[in-house]
C-alpha atoms as a PDB file:
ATOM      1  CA  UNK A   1       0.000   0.000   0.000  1.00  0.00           C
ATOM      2  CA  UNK A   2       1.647   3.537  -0.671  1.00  0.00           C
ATOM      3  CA  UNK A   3       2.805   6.525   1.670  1.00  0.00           C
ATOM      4  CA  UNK A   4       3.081   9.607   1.999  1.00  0.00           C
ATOM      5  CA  UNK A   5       5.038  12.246   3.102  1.00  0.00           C
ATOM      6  CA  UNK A   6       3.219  15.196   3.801  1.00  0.00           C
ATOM      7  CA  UNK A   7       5.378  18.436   5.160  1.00  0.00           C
ATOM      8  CA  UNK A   8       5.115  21.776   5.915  1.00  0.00           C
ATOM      9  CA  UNK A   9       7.809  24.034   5.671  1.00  0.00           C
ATOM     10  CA  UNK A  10       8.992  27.332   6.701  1.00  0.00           C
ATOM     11  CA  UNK A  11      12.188  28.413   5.308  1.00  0.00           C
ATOM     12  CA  UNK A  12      14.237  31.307   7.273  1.00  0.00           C
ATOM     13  CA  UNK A  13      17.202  31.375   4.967  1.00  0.00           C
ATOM     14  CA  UNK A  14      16.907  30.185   1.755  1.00  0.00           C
ATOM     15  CA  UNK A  15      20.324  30.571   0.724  1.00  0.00           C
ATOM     16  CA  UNK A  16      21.668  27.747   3.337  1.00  0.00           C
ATOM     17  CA  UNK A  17      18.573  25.857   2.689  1.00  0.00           C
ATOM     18  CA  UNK A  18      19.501  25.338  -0.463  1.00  0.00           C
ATOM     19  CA  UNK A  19      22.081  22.708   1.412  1.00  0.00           C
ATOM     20  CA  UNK A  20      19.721  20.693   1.948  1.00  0.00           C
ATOM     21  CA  UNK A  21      17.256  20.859  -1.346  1.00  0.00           C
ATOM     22  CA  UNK A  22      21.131  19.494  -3.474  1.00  0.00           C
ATOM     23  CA  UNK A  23      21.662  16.720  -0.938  1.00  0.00           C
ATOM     24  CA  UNK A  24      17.812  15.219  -0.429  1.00  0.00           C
ATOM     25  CA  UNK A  25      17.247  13.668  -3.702  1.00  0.00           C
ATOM     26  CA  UNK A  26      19.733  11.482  -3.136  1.00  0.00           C
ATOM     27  CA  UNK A  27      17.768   9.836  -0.552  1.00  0.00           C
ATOM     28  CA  UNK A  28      14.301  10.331  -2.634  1.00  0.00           C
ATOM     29  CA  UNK A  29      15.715   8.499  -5.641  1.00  0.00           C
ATOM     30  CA  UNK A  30      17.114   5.811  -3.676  1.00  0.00           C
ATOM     31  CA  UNK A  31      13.894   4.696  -1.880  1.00  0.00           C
ATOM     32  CA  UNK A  32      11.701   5.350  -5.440  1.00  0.00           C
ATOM     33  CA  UNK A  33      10.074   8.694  -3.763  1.00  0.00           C
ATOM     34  CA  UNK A  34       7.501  10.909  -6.162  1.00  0.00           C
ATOM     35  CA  UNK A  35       6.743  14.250  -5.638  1.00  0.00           C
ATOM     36  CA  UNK A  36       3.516  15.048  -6.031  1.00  0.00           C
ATOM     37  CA  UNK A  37       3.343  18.718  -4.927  1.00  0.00           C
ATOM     38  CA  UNK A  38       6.378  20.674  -4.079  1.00  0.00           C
ATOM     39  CA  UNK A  39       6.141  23.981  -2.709  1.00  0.00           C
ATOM     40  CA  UNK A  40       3.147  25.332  -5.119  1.00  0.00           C
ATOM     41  CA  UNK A  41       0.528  28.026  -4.685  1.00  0.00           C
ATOM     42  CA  UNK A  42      -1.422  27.046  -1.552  1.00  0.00           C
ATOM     43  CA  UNK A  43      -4.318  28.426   0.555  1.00  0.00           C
ATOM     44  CA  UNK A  44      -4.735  27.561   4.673  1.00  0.00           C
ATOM     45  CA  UNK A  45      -8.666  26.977   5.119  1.00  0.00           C
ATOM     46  CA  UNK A  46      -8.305  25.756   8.429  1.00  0.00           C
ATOM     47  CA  UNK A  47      -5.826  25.720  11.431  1.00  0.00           C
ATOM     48  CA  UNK A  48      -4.362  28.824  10.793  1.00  0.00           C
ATOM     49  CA  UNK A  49      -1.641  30.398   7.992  1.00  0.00           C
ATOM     50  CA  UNK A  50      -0.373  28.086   5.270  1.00  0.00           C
ATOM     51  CA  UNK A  51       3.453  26.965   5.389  1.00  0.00           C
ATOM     52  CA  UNK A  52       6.000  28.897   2.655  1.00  0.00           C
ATOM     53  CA  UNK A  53       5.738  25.220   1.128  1.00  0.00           C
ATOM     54  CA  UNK A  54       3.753  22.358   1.301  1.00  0.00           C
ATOM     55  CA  UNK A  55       4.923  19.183  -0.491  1.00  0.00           C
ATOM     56  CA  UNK A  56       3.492  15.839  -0.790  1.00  0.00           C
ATOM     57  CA  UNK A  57       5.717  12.972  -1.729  1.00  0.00           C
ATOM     58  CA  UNK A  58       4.501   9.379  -3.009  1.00  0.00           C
ATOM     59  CA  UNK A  59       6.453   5.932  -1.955  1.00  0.00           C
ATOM     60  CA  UNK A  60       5.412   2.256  -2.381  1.00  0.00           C
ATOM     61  CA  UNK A  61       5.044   1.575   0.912  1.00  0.00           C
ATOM     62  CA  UNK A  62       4.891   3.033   4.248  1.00  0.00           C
ATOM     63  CA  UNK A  63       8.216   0.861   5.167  1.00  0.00           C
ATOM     64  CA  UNK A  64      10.272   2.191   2.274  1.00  0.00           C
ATOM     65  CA  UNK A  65       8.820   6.204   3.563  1.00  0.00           C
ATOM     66  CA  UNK A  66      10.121   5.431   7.102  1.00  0.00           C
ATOM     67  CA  UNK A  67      13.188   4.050   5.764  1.00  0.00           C
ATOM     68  CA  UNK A  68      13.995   7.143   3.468  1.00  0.00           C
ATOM     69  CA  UNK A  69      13.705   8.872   6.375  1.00  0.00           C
ATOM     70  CA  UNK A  70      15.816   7.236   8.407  1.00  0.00           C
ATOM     71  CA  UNK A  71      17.848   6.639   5.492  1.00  0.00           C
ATOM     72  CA  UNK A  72      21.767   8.035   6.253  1.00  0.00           C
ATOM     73  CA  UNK A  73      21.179  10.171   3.175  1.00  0.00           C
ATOM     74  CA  UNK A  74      18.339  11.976   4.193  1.00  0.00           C
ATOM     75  CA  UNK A  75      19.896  12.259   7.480  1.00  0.00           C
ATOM     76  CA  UNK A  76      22.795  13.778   6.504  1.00  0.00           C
ATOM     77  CA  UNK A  77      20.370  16.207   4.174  1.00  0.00           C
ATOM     78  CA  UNK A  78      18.799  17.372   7.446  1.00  0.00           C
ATOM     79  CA  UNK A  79      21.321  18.528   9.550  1.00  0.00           C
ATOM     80  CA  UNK A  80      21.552  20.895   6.774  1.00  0.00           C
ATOM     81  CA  UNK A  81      18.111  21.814   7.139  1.00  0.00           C
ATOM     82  CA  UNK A  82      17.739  22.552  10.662  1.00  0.00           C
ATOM     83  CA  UNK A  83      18.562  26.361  11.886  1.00  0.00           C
ATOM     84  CA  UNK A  84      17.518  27.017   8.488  1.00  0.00           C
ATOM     85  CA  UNK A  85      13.685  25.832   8.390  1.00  0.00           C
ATOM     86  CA  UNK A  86      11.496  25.075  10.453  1.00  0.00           C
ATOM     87  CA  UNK A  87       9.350  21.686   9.271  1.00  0.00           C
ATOM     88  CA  UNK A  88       6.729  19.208  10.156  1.00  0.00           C
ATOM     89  CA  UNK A  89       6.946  16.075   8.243  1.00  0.00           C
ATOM     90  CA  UNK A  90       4.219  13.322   8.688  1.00  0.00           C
ATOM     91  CA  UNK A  91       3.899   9.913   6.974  1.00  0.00           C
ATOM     92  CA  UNK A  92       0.644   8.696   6.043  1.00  0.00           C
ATOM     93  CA  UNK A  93      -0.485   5.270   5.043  1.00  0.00           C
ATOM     94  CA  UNK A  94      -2.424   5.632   1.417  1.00  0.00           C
ATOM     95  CA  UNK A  95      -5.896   3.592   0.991  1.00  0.00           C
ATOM     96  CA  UNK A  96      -6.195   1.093  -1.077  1.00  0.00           C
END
């Protein structure tokens, strides 16, 4: 069954972040990961103002989500991330 990643991003200094945007697809080819919205226009209805980006990622399977994210690669994409963004990344199990 797929997964998602859904996350919410705010980015406080887009230069550095930029770190982290050239070392995370490494990780997203790896496990098979497909974007599905990355950081397009977007409108909060509910629970306040919308993120500066909102991306939803695809995967085959919840396991192989959890694993990209506990992948080394994505790991090592983070620590580039943090002090530069602040993010809340969820996985969700798709229906069948």
């Amino acid at each position: 069954m797929k997964a998602y990643w859904i996350a919410h991003v705010d980015v406080t200094d887009a230069e550095q972040y930029t770190q982290y945007t050239s070392r995370a697809p490494a990780a997203f080819a790896k496990y098979g990961a497909r974007f599905l919205a990355r950081g397009g226009r977007s409108e909060a209805l509910e629970g306040g103002p919308a993120r500066q980006r909102n991306v939803v990622i695809e995967f085959d399977s919840y396991e192989q989500a959890v694993a990209c994210y506990e992948s080394a690669e994505y790991q090592e994409a983070k620590a580039h991330r943090e002090g530069v963004a602040v993010a809340q990344i969820v996985i969700v199990e798709g229906v069948v």
